[in-house]
N, C-alpha and C. Protein backbone atom coordinates (compact mmCIF):
# COMPACT_ATOMS: atom_id res chain seq x y z
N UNK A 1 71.61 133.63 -6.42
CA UNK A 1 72.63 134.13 -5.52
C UNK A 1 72.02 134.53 -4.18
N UNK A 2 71.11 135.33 -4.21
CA UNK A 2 70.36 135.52 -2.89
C UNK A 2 69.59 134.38 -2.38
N UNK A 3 69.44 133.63 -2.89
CA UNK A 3 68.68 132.11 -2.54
C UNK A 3 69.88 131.77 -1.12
N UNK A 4 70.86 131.50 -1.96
CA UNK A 4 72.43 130.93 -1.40
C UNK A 4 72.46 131.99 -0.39
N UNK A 5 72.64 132.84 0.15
CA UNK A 5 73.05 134.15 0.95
C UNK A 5 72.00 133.81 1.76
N UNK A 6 71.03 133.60 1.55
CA UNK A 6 69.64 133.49 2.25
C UNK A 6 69.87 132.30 3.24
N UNK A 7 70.25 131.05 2.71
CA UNK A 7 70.32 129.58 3.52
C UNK A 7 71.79 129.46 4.23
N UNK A 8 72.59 130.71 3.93
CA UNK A 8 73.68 130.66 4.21
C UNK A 8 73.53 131.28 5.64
N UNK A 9 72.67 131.93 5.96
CA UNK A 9 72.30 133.10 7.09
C UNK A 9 71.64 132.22 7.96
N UNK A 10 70.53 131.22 7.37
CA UNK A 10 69.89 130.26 7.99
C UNK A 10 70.87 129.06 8.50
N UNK A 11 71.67 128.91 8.09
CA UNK A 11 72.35 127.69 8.55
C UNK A 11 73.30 127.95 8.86
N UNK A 12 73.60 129.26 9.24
CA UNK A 12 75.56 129.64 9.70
C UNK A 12 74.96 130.65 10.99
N UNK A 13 75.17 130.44 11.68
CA UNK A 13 74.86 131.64 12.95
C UNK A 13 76.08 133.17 12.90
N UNK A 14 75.67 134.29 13.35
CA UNK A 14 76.15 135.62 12.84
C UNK A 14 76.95 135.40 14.03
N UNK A 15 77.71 136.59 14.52
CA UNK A 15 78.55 136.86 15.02
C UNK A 15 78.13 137.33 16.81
N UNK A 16 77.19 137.82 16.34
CA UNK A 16 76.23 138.36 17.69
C UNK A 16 75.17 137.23 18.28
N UNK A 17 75.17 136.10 17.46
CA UNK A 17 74.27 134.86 17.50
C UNK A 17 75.49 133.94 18.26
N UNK A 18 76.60 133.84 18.45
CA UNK A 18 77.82 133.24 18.38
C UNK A 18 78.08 134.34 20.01
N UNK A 19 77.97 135.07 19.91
CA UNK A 19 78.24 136.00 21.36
C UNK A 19 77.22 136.03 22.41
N UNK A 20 76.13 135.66 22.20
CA UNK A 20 75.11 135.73 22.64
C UNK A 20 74.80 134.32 23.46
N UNK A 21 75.18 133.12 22.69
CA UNK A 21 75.57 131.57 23.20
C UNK A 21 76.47 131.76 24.01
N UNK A 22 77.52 132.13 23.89
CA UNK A 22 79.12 131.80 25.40
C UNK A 22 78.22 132.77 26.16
N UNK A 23 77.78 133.91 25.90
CA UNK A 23 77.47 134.52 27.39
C UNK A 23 76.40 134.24 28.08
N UNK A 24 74.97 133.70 27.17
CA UNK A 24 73.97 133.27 28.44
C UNK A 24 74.38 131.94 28.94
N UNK A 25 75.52 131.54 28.80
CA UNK A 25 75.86 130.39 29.78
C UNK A 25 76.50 130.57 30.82
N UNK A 26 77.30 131.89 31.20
CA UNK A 26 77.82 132.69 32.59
C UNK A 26 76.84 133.46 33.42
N UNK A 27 76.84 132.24 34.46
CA UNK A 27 76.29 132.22 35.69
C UNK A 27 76.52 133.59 36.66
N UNK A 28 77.79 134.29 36.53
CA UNK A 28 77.47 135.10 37.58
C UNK A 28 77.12 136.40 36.56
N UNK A 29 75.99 137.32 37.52
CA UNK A 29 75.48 138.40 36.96
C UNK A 29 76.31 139.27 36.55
N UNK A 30 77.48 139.46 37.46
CA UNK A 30 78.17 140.48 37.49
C UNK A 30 79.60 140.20 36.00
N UNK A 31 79.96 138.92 35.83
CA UNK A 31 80.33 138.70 34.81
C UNK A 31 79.72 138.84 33.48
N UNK A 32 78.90 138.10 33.41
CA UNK A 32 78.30 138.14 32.24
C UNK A 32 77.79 139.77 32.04
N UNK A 33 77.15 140.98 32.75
CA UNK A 33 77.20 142.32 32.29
C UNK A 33 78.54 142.73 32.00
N UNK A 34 79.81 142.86 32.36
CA UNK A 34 81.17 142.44 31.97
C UNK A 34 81.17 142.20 30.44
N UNK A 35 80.82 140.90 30.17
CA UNK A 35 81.50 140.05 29.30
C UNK A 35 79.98 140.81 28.33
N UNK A 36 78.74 141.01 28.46
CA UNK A 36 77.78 141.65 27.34
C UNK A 36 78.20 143.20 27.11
N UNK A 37 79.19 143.78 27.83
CA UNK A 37 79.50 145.24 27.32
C UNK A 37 80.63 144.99 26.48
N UNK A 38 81.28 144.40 26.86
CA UNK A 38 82.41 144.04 25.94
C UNK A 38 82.29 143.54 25.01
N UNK A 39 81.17 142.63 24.51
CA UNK A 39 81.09 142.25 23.69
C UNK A 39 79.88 143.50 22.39
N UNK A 40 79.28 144.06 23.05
CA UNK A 40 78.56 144.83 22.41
C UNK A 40 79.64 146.11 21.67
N UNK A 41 80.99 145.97 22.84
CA UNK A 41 81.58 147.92 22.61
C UNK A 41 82.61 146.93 20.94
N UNK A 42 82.66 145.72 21.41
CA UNK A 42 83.22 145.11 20.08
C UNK A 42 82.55 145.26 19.12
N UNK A 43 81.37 145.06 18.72
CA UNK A 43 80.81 144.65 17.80
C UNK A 43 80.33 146.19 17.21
N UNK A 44 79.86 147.26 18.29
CA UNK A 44 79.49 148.62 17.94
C UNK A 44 80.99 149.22 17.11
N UNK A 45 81.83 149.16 17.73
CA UNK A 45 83.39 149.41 16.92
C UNK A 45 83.13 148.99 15.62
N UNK A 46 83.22 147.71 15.29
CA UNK A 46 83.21 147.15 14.09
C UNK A 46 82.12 147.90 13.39
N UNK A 47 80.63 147.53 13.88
CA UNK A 47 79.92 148.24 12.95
C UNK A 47 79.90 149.75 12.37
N UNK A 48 80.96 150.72 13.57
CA UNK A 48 81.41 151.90 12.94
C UNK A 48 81.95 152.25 11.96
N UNK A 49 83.30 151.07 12.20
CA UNK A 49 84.24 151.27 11.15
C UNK A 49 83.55 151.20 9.53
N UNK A 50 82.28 149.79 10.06
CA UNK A 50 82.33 149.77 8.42
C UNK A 50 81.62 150.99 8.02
N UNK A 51 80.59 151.20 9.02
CA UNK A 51 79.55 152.34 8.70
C UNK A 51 80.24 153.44 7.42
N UNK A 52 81.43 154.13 8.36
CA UNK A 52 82.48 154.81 8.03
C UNK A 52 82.90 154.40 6.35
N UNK A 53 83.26 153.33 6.70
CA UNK A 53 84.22 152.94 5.60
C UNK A 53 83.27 153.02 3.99
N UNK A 54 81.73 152.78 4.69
CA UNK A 54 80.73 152.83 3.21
C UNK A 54 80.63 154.12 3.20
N UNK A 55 80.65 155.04 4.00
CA UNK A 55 80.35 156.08 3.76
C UNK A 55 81.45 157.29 2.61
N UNK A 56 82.65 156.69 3.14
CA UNK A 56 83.80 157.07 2.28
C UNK A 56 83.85 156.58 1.15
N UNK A 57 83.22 155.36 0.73
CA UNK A 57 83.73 154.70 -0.47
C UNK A 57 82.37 155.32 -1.20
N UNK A 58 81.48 155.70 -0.65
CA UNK A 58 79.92 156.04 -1.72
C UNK A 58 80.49 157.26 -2.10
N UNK A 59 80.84 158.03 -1.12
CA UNK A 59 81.48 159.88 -1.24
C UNK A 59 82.34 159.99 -2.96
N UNK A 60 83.18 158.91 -2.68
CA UNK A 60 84.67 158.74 -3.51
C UNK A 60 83.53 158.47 -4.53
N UNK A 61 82.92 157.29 -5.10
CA UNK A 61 81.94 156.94 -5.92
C UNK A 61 81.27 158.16 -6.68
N UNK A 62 80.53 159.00 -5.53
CA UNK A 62 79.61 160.25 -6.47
C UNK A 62 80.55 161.40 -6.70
N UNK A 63 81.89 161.38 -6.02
CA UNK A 63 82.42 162.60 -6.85
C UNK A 63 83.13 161.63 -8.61
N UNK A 64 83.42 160.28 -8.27
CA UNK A 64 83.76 159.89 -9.66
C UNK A 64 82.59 160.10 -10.40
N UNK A 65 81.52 159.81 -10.21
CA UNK A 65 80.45 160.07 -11.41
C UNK A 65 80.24 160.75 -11.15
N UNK A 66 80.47 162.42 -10.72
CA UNK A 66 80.30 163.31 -11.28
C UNK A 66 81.20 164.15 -11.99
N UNK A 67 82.37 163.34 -12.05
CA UNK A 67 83.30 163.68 -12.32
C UNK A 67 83.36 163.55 -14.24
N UNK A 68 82.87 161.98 -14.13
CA UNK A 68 82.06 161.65 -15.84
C UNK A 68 81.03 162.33 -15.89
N UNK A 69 80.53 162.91 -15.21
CA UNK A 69 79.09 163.57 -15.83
C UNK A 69 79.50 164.80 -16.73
N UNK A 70 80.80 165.45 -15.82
CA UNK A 70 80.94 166.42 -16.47
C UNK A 70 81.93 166.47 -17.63
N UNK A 71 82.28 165.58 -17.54
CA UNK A 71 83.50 165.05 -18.93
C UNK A 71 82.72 164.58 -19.99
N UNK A 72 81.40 164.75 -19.77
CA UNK A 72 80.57 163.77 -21.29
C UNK A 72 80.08 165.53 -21.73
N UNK A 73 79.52 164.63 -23.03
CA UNK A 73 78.97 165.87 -24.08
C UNK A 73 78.02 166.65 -23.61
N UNK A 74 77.21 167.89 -23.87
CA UNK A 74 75.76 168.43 -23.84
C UNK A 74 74.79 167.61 -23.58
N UNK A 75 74.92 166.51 -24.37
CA UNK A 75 73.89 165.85 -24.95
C UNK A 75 73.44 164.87 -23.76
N UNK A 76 74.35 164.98 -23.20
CA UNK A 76 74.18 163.84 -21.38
C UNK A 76 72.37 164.12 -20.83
N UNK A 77 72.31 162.96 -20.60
CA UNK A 77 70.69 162.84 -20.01
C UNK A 77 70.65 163.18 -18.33
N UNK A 78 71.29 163.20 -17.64
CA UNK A 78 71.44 163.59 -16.40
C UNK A 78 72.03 162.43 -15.62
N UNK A 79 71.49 161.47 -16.51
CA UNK A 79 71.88 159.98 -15.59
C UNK A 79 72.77 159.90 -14.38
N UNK A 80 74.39 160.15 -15.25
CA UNK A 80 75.45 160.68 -14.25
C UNK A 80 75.16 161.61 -13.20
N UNK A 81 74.73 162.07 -13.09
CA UNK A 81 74.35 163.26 -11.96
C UNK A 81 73.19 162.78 -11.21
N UNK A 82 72.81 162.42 -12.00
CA UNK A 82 71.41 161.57 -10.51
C UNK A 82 71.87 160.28 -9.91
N UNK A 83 72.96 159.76 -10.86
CA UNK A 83 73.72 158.43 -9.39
C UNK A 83 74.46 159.43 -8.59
N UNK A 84 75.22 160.30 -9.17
CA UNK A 84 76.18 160.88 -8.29
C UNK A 84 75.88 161.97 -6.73
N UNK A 85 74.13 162.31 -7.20
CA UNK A 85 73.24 162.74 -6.40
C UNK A 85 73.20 161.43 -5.11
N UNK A 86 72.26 160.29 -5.84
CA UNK A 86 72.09 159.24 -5.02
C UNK A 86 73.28 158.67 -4.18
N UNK A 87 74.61 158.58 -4.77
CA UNK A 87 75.55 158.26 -3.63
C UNK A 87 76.12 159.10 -2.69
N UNK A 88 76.02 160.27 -3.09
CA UNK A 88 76.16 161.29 -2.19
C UNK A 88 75.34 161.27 -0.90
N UNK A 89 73.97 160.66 -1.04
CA UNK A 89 73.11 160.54 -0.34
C UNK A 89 73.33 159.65 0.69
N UNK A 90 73.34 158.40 -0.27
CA UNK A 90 73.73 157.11 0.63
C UNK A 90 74.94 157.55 1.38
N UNK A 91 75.96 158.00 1.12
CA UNK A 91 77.16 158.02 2.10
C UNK A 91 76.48 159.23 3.16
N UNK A 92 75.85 160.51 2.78
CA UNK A 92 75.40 160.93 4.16
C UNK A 92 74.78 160.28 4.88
N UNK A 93 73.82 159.49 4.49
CA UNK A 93 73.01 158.42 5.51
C UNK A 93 73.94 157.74 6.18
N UNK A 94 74.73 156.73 5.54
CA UNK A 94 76.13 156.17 6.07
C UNK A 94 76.67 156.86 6.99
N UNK A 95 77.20 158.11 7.39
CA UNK A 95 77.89 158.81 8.18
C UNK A 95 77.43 159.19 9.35
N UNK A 96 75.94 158.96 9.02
CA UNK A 96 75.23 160.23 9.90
C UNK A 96 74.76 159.23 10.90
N UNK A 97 73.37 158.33 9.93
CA UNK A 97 72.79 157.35 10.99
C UNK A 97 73.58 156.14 11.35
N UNK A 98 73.10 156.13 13.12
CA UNK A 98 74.53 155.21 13.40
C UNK A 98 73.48 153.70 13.53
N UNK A 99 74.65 152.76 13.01
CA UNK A 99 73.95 151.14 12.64
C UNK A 99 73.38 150.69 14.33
N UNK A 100 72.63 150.43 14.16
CA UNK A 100 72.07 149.09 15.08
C UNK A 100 72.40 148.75 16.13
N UNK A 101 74.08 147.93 16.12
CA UNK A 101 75.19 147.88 16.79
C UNK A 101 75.11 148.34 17.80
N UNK A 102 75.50 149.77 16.93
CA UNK A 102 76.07 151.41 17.98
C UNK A 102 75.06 151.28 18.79
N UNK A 103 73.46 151.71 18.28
CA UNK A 103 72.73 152.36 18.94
C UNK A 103 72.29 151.26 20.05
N UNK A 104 72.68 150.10 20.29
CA UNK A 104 72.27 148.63 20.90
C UNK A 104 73.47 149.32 21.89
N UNK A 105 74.62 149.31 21.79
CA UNK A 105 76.11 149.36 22.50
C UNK A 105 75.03 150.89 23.69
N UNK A 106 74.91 151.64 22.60
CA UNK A 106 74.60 153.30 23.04
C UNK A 106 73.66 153.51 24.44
N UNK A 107 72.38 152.25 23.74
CA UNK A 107 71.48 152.40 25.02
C UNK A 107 71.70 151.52 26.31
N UNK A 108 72.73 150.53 25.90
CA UNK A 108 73.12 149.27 27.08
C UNK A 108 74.10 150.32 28.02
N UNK A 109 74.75 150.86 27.74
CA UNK A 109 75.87 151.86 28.28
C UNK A 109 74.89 152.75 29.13
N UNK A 110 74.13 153.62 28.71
CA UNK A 110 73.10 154.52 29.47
C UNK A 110 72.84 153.75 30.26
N UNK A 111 71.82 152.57 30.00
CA UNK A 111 71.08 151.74 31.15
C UNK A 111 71.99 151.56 32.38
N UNK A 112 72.95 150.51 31.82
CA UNK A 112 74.40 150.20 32.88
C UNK A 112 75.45 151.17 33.06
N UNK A 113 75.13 152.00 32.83
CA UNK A 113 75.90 153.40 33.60
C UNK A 113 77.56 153.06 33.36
N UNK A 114 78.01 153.13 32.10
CA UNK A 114 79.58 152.93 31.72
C UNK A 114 79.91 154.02 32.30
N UNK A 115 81.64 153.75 32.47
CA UNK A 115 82.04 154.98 33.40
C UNK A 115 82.80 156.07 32.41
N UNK A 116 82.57 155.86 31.40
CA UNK A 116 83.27 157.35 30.29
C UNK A 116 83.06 156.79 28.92
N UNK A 117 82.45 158.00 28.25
CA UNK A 117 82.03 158.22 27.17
C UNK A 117 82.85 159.18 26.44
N UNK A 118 83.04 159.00 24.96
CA UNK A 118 83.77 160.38 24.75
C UNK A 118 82.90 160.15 22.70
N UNK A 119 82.16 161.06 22.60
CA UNK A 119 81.85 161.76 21.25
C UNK A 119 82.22 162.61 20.51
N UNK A 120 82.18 162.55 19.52
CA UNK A 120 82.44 163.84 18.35
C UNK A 120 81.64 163.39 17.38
N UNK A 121 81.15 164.80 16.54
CA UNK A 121 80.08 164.76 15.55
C UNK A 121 80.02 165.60 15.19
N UNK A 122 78.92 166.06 14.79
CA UNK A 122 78.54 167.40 14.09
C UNK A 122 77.87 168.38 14.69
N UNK A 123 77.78 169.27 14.70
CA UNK A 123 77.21 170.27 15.78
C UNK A 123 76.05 171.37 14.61
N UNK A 124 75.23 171.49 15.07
CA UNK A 124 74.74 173.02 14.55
C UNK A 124 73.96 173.73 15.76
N UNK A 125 74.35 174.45 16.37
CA UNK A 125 74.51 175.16 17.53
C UNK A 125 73.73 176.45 16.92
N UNK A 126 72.82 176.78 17.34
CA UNK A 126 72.36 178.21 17.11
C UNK A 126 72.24 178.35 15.22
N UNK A 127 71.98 177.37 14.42
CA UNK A 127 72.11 177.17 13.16
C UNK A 127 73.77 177.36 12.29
N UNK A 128 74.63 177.06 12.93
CA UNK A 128 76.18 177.38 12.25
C UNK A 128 76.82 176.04 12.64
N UNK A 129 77.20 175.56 11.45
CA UNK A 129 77.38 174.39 11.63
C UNK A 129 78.91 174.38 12.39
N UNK A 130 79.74 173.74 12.57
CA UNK A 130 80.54 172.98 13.38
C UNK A 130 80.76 171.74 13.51
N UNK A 131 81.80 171.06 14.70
CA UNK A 131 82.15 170.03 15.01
C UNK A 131 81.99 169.69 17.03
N UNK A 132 81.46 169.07 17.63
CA UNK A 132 80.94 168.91 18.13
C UNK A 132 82.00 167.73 19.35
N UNK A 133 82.60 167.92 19.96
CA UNK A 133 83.04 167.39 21.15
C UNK A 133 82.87 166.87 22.40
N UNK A 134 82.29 165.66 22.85
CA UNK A 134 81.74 165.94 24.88
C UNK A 134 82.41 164.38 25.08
N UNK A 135 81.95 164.52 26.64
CA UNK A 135 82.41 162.78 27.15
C UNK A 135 81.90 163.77 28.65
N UNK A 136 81.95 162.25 29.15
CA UNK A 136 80.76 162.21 30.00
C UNK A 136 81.76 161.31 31.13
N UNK A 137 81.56 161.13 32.13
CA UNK A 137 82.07 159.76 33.34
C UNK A 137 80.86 159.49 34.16
């Protein structure tokens, strides 16, 4: 199966491989930075959503197995509780660190000076956690 997935990657061009062709063929500078933000704020979107979307579905995952962990007998080996540990994990990683994409979209925007930004996240301010608001022009 990964053989197949493997030659499938090799012989099918990605999406950013496919974006990357139409735009180094536009000649004017000022278009094509245009047409590479747009295409990056696309692709950073997408890779959020899914970011997001694994991060919710691992969350949902380790509260179900821990949900069986605690519905089984004494006699339980921990098993349940150490996946439900581990996906807990994976979905904070998921949430937290942002994919590739983003951080590609994140630093092209700085460089080329986009004209408004707007964030939210997490804050720990003086050690108390929170939620975290800014945007920028």
């Amino acid at each position: 199966m990964l053989t197949v997935l493997g030659f499938h990657d090799l012989f099918f061009r990605s999406k950013a491989e496919k974006e990357y062709a139409s735009i180094s063929k536009i000649e004017d500078p000022e278009s094509r930075n245009y047409e590479t933000s747009r295409s990056l704020e696309v692709m950073a979107h997408d890779a959020r959503k899914a970011r997001l979307r694994n991060g919710i579905a691992f969350a949902i995952l380790g509260g179900v197995q821990l949900a069986i962990a605690g519905g089984q007998s004494k006699e339980n080996d921990g098993t349940q509780v150490f996946l439900a540990g581990s996906s807990f994990a994976v979905s904070l990683i998921c949430l937290v660190v942002k994919s590739s994409a983003e951080r590609t979209y994140d630093r092209f925007s700085r460089e080329h000076g986009d004209s408004f930004t707007l964030a939210v996240g997490p804050s720990f301010w003086n050690g108390t956690p929170g939620l975290r608001a800014c945007f920028s022009f």
